[in-house]
N, C-alpha and C. Protein backbone atom coordinates (compact mmCIF):
# COMPACT_ATOMS: atom_id res chain seq x y z
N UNK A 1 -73.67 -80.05 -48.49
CA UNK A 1 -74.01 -78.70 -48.80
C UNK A 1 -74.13 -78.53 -50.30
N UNK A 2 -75.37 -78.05 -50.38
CA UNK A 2 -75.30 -77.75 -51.98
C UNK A 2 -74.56 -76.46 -52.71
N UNK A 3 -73.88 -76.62 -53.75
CA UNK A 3 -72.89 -75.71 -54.34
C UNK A 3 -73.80 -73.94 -54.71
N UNK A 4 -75.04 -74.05 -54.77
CA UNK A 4 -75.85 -72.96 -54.21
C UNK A 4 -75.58 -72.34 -52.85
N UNK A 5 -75.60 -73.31 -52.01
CA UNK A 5 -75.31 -72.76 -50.71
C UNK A 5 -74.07 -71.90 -50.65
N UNK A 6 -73.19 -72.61 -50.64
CA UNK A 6 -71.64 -72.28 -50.82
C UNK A 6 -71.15 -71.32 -51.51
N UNK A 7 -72.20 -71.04 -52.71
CA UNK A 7 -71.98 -69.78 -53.36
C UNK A 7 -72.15 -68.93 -52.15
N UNK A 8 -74.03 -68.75 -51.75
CA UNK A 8 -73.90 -68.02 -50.70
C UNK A 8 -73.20 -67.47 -49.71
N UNK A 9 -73.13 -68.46 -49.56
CA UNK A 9 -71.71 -68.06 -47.96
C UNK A 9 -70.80 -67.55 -48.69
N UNK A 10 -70.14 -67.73 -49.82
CA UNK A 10 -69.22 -66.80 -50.02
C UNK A 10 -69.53 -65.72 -50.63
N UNK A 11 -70.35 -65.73 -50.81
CA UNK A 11 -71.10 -63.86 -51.44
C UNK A 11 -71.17 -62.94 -50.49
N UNK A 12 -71.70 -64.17 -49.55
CA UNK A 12 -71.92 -63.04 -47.68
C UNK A 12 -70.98 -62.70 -47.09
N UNK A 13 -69.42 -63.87 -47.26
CA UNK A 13 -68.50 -63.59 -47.02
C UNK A 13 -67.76 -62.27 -47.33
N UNK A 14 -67.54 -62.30 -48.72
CA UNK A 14 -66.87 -61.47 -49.16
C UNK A 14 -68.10 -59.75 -49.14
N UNK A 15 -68.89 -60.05 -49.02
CA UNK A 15 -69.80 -58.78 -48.62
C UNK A 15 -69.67 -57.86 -47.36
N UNK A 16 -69.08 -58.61 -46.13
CA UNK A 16 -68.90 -58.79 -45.01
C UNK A 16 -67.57 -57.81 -45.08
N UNK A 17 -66.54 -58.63 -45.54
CA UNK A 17 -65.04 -58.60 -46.01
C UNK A 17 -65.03 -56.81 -46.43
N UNK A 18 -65.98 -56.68 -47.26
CA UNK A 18 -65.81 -55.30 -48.23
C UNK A 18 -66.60 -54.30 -47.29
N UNK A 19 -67.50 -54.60 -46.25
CA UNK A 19 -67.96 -53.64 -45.14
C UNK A 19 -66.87 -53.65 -43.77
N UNK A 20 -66.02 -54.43 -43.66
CA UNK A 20 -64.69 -54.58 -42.42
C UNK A 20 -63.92 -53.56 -43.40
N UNK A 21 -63.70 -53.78 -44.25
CA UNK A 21 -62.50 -52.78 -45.13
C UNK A 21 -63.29 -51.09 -45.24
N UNK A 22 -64.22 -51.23 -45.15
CA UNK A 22 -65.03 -49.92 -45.75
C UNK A 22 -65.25 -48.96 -44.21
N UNK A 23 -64.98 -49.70 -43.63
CA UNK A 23 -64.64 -49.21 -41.97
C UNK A 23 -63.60 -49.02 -41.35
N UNK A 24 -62.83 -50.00 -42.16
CA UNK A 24 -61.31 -49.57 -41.66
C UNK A 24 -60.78 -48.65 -42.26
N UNK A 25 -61.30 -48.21 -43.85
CA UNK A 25 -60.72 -47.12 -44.46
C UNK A 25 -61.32 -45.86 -43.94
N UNK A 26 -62.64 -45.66 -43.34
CA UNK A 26 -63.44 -44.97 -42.85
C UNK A 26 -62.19 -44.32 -40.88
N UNK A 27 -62.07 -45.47 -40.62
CA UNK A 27 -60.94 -45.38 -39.33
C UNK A 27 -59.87 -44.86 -39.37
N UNK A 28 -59.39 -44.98 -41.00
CA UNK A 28 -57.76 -44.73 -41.27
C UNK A 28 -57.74 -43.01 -41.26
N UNK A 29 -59.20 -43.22 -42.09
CA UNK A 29 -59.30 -41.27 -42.57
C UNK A 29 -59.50 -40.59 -41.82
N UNK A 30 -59.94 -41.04 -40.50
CA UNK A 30 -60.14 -40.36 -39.02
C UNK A 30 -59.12 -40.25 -38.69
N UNK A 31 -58.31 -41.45 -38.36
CA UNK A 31 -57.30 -41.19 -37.90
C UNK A 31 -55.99 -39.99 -38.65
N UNK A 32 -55.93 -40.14 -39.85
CA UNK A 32 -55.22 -39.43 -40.59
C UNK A 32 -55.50 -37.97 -40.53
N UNK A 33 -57.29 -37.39 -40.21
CA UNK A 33 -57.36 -36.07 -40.16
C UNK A 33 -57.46 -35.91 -38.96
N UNK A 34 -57.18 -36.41 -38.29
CA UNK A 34 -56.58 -36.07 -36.42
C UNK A 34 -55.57 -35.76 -36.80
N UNK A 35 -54.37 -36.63 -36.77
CA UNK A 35 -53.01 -36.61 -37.51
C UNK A 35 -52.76 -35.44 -37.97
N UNK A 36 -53.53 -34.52 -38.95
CA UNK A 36 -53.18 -33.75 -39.35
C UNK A 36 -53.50 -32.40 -38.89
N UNK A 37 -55.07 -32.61 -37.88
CA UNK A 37 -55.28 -31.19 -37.29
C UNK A 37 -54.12 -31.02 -36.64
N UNK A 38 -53.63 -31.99 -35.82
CA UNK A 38 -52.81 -31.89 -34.91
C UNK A 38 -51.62 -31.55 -35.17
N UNK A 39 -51.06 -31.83 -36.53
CA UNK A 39 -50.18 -30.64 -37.01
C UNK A 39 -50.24 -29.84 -37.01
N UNK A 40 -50.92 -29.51 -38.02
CA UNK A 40 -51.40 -27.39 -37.77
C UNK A 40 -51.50 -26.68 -36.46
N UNK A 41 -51.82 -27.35 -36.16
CA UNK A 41 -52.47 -26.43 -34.81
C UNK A 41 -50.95 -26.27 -34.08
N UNK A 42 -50.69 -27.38 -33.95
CA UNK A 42 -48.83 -27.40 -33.25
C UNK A 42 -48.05 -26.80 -33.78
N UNK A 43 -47.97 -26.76 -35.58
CA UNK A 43 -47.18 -25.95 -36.41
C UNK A 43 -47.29 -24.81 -36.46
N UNK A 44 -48.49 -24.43 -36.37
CA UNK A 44 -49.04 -23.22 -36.28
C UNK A 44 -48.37 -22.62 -34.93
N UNK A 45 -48.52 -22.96 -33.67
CA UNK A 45 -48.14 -22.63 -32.31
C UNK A 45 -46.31 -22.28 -32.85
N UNK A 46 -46.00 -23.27 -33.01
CA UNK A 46 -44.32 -23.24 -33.13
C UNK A 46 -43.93 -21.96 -34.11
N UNK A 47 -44.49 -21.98 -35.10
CA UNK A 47 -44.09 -20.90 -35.88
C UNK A 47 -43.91 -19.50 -35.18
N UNK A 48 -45.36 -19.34 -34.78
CA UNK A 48 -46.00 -18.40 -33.82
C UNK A 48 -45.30 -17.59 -32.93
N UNK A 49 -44.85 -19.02 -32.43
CA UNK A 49 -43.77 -19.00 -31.36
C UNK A 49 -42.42 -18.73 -31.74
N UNK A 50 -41.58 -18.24 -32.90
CA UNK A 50 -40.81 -18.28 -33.78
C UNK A 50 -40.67 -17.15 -34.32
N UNK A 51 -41.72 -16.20 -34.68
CA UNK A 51 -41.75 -15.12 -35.29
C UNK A 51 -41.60 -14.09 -33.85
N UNK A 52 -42.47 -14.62 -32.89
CA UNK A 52 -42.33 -13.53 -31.79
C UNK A 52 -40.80 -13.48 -31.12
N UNK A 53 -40.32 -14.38 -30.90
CA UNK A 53 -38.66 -14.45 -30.68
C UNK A 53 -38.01 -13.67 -31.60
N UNK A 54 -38.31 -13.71 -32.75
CA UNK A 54 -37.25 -12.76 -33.81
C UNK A 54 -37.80 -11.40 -33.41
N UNK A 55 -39.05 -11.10 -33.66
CA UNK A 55 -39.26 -9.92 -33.46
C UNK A 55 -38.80 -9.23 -31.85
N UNK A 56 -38.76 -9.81 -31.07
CA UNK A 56 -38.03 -9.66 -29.35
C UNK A 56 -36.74 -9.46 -29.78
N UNK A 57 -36.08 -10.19 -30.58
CA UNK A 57 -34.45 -10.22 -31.03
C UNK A 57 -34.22 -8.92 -31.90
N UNK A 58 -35.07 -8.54 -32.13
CA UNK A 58 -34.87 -7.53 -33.01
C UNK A 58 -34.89 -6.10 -32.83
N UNK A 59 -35.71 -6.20 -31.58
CA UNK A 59 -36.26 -4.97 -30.86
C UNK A 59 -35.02 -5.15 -29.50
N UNK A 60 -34.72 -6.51 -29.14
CA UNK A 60 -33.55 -5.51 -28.62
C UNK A 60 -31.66 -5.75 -28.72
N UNK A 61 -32.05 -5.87 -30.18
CA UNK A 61 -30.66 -5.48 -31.49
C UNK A 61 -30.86 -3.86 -30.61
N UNK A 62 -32.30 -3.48 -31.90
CA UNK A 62 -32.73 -1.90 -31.68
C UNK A 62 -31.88 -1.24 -30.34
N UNK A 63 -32.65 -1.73 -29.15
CA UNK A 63 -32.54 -1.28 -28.48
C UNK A 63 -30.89 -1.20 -27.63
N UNK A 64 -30.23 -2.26 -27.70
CA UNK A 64 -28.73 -2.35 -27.24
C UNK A 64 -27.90 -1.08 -28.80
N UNK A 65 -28.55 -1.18 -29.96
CA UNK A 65 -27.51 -0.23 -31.02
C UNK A 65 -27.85 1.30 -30.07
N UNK A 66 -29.26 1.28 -30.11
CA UNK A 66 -29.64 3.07 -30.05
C UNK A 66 -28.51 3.30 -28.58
N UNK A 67 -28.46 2.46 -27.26
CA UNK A 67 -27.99 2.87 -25.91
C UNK A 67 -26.53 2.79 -26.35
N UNK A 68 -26.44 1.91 -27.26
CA UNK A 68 -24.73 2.01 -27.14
C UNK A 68 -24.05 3.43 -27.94
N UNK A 69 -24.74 3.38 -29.16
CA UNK A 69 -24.47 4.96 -30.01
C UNK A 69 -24.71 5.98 -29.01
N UNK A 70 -25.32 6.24 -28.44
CA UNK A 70 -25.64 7.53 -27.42
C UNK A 70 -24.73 7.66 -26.59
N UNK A 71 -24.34 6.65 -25.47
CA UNK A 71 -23.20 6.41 -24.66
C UNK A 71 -21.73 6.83 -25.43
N UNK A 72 -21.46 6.08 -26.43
CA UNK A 72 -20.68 5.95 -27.38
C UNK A 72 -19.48 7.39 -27.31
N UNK A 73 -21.14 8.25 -28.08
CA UNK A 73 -20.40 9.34 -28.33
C UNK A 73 -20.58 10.36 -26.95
N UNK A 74 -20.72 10.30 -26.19
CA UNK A 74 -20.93 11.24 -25.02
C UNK A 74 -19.97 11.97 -24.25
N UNK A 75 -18.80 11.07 -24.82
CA UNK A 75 -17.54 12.06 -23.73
C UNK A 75 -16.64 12.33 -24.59
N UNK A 76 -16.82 11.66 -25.99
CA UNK A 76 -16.10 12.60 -27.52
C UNK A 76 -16.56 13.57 -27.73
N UNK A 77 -16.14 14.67 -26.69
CA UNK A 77 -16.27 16.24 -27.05
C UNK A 77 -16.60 16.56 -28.10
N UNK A 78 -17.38 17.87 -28.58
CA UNK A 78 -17.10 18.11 -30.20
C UNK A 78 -16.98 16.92 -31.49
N UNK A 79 -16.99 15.78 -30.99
CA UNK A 79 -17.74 14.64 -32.20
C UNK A 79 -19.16 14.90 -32.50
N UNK A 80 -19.53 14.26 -33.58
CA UNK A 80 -20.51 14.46 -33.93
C UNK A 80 -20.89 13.04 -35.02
N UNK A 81 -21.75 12.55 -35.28
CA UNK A 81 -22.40 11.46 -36.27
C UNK A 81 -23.42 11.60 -36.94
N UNK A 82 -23.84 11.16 -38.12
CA UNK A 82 -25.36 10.79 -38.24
C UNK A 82 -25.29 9.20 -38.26
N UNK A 83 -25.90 8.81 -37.03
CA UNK A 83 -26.67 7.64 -36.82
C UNK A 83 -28.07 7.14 -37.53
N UNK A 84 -27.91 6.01 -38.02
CA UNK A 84 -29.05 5.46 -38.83
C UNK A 84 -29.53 4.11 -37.92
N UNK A 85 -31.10 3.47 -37.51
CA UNK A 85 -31.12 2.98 -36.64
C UNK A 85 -32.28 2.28 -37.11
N UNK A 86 -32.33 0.89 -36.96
CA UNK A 86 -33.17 0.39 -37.56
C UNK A 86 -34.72 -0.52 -36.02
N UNK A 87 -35.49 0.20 -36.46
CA UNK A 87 -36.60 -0.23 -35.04
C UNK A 87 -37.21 -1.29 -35.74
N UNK A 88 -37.63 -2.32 -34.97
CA UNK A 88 -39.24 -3.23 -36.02
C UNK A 88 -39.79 -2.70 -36.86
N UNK A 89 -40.38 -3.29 -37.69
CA UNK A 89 -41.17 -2.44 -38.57
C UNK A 89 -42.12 -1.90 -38.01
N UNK A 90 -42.87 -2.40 -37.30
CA UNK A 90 -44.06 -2.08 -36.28
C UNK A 90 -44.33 -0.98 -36.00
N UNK A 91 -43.26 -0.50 -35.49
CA UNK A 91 -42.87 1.07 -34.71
C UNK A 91 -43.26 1.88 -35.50
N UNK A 92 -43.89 3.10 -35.38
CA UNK A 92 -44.17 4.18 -36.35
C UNK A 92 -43.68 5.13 -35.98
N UNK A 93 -43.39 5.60 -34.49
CA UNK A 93 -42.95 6.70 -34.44
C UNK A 93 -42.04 6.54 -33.13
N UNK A 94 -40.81 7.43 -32.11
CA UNK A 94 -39.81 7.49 -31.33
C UNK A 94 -39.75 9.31 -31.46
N UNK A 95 -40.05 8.71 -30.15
CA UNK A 95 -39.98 10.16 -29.45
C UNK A 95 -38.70 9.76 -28.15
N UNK A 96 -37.53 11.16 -28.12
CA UNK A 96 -36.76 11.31 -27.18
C UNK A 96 -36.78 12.14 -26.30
N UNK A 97 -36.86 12.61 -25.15
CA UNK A 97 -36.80 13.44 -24.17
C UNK A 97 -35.70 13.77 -23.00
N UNK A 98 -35.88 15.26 -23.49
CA UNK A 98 -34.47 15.53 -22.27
C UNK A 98 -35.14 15.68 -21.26
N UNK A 99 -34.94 15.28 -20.36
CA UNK A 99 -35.90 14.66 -18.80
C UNK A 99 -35.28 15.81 -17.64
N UNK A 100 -34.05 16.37 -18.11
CA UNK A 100 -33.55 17.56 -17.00
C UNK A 100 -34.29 18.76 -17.32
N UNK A 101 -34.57 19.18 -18.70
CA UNK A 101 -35.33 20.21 -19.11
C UNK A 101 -36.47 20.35 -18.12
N UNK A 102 -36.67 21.68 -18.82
CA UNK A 102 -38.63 21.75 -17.92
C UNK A 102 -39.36 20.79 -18.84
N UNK A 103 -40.78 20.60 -18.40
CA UNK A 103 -41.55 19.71 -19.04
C UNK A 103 -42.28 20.73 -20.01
N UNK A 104 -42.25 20.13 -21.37
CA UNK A 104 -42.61 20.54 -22.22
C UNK A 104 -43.95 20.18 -22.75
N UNK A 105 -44.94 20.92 -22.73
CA UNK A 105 -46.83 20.23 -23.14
C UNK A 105 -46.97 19.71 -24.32
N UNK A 106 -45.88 20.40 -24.80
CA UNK A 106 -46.25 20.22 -26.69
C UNK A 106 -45.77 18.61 -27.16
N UNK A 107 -44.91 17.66 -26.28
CA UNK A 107 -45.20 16.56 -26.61
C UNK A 107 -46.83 15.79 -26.53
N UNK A 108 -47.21 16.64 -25.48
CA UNK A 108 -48.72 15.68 -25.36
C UNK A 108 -49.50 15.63 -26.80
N UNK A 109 -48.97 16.72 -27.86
CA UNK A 109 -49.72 16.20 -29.24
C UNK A 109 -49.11 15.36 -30.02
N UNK A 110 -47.91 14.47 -29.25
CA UNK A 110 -47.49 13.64 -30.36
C UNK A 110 -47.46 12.11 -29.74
N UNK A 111 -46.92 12.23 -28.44
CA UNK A 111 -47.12 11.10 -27.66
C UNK A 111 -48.16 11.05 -26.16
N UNK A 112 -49.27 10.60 -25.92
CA UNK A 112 -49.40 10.85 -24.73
C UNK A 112 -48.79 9.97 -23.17
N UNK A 113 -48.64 8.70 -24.05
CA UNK A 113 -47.49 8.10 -22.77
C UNK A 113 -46.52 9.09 -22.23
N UNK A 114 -45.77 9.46 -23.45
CA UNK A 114 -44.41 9.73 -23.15
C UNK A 114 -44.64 11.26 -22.07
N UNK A 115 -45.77 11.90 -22.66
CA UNK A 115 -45.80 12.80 -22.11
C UNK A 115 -46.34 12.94 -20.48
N UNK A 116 -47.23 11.68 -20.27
CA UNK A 116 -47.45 11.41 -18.87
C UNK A 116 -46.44 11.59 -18.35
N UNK A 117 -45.52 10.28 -18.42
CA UNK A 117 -44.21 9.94 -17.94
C UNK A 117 -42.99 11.18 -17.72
N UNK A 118 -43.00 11.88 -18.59
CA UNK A 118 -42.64 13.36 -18.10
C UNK A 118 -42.97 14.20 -17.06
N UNK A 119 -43.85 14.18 -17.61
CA UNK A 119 -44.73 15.22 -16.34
C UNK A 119 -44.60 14.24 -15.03
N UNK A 120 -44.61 12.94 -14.68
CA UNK A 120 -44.68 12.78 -13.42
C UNK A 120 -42.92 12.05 -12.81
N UNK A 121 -42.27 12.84 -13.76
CA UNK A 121 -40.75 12.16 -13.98
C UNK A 121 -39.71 13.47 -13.30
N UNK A 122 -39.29 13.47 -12.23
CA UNK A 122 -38.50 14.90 -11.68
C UNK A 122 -37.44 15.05 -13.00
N UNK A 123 -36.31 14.42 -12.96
CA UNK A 123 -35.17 14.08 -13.51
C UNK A 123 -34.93 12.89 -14.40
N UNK A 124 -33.58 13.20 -15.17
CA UNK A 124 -33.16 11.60 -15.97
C UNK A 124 -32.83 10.89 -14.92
N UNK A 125 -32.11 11.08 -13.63
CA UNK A 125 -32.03 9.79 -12.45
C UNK A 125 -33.32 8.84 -12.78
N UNK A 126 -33.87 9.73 -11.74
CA UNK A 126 -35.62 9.25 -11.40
C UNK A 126 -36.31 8.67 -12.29
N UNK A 127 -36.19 8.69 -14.14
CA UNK A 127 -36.60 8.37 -14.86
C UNK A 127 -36.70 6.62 -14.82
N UNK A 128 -37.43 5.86 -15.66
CA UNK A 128 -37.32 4.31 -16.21
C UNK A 128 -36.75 4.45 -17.58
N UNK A 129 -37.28 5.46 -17.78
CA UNK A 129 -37.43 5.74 -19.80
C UNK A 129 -37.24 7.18 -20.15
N UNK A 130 -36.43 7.33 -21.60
CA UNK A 130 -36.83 8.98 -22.10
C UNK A 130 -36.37 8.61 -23.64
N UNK A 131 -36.92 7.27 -23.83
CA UNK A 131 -37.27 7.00 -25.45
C UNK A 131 -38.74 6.56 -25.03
N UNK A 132 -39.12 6.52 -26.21
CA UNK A 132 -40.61 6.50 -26.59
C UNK A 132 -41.35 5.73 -27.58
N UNK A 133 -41.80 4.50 -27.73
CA UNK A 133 -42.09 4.12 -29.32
C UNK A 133 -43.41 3.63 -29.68
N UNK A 134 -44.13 4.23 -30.43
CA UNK A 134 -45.39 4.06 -30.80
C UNK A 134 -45.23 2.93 -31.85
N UNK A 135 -46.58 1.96 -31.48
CA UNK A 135 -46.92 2.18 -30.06
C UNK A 135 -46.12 1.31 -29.54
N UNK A 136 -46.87 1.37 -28.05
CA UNK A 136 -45.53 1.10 -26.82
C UNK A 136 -44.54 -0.09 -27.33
N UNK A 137 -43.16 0.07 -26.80
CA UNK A 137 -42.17 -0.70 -26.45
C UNK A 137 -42.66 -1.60 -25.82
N UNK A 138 -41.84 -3.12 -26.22
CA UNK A 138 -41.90 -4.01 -25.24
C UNK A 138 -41.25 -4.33 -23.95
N UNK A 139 -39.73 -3.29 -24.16
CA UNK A 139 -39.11 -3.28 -22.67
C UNK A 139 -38.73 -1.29 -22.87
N UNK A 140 -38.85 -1.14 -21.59
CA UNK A 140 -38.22 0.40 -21.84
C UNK A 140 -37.26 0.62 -22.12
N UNK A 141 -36.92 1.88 -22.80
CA UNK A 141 -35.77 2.25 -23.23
C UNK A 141 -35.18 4.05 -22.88
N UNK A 142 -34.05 3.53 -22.19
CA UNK A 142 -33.52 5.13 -21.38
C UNK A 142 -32.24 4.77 -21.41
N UNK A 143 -31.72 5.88 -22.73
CA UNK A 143 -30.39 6.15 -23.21
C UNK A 143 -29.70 6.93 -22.70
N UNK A 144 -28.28 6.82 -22.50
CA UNK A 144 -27.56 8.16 -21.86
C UNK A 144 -28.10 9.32 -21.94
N UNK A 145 -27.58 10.22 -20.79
CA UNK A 145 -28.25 11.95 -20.91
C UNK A 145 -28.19 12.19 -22.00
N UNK A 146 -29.36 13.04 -23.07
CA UNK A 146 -29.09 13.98 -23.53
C UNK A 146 -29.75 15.08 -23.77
N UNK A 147 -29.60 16.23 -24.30
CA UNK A 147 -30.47 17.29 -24.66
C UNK A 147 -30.47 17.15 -26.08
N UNK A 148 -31.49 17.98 -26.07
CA UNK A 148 -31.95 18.21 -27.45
C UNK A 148 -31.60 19.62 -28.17
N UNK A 149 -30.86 19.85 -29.08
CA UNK A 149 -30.15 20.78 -29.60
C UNK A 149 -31.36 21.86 -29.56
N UNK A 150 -30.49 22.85 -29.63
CA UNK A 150 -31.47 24.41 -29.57
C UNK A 150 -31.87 24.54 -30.65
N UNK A 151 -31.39 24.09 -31.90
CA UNK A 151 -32.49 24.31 -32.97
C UNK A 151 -33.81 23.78 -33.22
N UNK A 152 -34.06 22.62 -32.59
CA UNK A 152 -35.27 22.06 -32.50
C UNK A 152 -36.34 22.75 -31.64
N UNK A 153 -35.89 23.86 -31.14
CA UNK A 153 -37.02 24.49 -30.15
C UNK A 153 -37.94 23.50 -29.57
N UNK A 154 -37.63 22.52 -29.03
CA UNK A 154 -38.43 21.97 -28.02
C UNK A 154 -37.22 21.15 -27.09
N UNK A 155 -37.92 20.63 -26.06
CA UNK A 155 -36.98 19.20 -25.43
C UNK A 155 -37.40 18.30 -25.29
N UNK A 156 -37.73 17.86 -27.01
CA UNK A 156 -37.84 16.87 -27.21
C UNK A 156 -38.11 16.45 -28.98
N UNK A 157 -37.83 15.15 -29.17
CA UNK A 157 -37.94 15.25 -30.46
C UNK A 157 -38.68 13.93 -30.77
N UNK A 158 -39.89 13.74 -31.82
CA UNK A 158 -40.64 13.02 -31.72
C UNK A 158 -40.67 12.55 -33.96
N UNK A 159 -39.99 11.52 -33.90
CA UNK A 159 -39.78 11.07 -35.38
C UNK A 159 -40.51 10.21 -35.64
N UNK A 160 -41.01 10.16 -37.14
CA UNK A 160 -42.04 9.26 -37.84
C UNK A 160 -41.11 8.11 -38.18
N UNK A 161 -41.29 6.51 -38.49
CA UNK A 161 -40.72 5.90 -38.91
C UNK A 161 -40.93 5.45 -40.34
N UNK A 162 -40.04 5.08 -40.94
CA UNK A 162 -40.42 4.38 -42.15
C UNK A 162 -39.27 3.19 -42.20
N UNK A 163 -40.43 1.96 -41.92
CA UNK A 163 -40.10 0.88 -41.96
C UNK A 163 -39.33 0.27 -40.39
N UNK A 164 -39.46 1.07 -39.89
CA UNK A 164 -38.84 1.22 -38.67
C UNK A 164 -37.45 1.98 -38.63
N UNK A 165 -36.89 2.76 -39.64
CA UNK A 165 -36.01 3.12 -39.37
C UNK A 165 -35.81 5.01 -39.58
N UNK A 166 -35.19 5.33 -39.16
CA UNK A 166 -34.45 6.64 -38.82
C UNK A 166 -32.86 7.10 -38.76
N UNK A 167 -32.74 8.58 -38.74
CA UNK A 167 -31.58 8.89 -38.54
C UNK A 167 -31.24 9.96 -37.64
N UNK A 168 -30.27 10.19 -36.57
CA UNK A 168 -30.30 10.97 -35.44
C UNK A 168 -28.82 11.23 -36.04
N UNK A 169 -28.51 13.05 -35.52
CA UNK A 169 -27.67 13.20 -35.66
C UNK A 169 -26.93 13.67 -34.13
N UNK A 170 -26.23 12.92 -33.80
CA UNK A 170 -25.63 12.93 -32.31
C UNK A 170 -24.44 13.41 -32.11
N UNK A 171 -24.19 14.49 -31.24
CA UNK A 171 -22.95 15.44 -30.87
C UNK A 171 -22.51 14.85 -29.52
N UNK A 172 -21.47 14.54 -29.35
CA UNK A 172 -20.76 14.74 -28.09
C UNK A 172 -20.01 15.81 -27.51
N UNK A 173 -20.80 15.81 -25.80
CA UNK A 173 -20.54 17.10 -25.48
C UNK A 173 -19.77 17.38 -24.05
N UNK A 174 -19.55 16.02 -24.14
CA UNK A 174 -18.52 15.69 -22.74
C UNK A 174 -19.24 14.77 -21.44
N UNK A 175 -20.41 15.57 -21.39
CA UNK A 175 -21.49 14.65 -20.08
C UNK A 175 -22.75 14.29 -20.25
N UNK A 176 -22.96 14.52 -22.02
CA UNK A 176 -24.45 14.48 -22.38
C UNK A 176 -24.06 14.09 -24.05
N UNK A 177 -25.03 13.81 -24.31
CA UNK A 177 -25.18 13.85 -26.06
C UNK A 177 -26.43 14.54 -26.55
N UNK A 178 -25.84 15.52 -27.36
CA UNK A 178 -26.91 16.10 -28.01
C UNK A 178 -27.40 15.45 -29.49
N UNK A 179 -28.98 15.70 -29.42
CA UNK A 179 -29.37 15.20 -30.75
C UNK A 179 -30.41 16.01 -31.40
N UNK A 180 -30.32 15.90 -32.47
CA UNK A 180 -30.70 16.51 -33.37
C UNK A 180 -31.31 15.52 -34.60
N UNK A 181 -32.54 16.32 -35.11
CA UNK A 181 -33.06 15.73 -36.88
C UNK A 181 -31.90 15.88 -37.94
N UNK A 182 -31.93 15.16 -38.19
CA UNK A 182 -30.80 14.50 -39.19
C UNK A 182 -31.44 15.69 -40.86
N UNK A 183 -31.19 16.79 -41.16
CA UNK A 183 -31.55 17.66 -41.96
C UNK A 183 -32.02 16.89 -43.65
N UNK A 184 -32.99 17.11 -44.42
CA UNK A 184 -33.06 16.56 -45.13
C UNK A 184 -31.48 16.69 -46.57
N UNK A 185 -31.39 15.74 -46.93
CA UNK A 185 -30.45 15.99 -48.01
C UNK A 185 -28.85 15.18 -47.63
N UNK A 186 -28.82 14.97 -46.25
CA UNK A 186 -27.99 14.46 -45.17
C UNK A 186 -28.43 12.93 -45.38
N UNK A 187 -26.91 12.67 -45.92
CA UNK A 187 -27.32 10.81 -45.52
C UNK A 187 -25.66 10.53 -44.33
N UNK A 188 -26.24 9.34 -44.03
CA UNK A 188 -24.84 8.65 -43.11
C UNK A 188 -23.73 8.47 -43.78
């Protein structure tokens, strides 16, 4: 073989050599951005999946504080509180209803669920619900009896949130709890 030749072959060789590598790096980078969609997309899911659990955990913190404060004070006669109550942020507004009252129309301009659910609701027995949260709750929520104090002229009381939170001022009255807007100037 002449040393011409031999060059050849190894020129072709190593030409060869540098197109196997230029494919395998071409393979690696495939493989690597699979690798990595397939993170995201999973990471993404898990997180996902992560935030909605807290927010469920959170809404029913909410919801076990608001039933237990109501209950709470219900057969402490003549007690009274201002309750501060923290909803998701989500929530914008909570509306309560005294469900023994007559049905009152004037919720239909603030909630119209809540106000369906009234109107086709005899009593607090018969009720599912006589909280309210815009927009809707993820599980219902129906707190011990109560009425709604006579100064509010309605029966029912329908609060804006900020940040999800509020303040109720709750009387015990032996078989019910009354509540009331927490007056401005009034902290807990």
């Amino acid at each position: 073989m002449s040393r011409n030749s031999f060059s050849h072959k190894k020129k072709f060789a190593q030409k060869n050599k540098k197109q196997a590598m230029a494919i395998g790096q071409v393979f690696i980078f495939i493989v690597a951005a699979l690798t990595f969609a397939l993170i995201m997309i999973f990471g993404y899911r898990t997180i996902a999946q992560f935030m909605h659990s807290g927010e469920e955990v959170q809404f029913v913190q909410f919801k076990t504080d608001l039933e237990s404060a109501v209950k709470k004070i219900y057969s402490e006669y003549g007690s009274a509180r201002i309750e501060k109550f923290y909803a998701p942020a989500n929530y914008k507004q909570i509306c309560f209803l005294d469900l023994d009252a007559p049905y009152d129309e004037g919720l239909c301009a603030f909630d119209s669920i809540a106000c369906d659910a009234w109107q086709s609701t005899e009593n607090y027995e018969k009720a599912q619900a006589n909280v309210f949260l815009q927009p809707l709750g993820t599980k219902e929520i129906k707190v011990y009896k109560i009425k709604i104090a006579p100064e509010e002229n309605a029966n029912f009381i329908c609060l804006n949130l900020q940040n999800g939170m509020f303040s109720l001022y709750l009387e015990g009255k032996g078989d019910h709890t009354q509540i009331s807007r927490v007056a401005l100037g009034v902290s807990s």
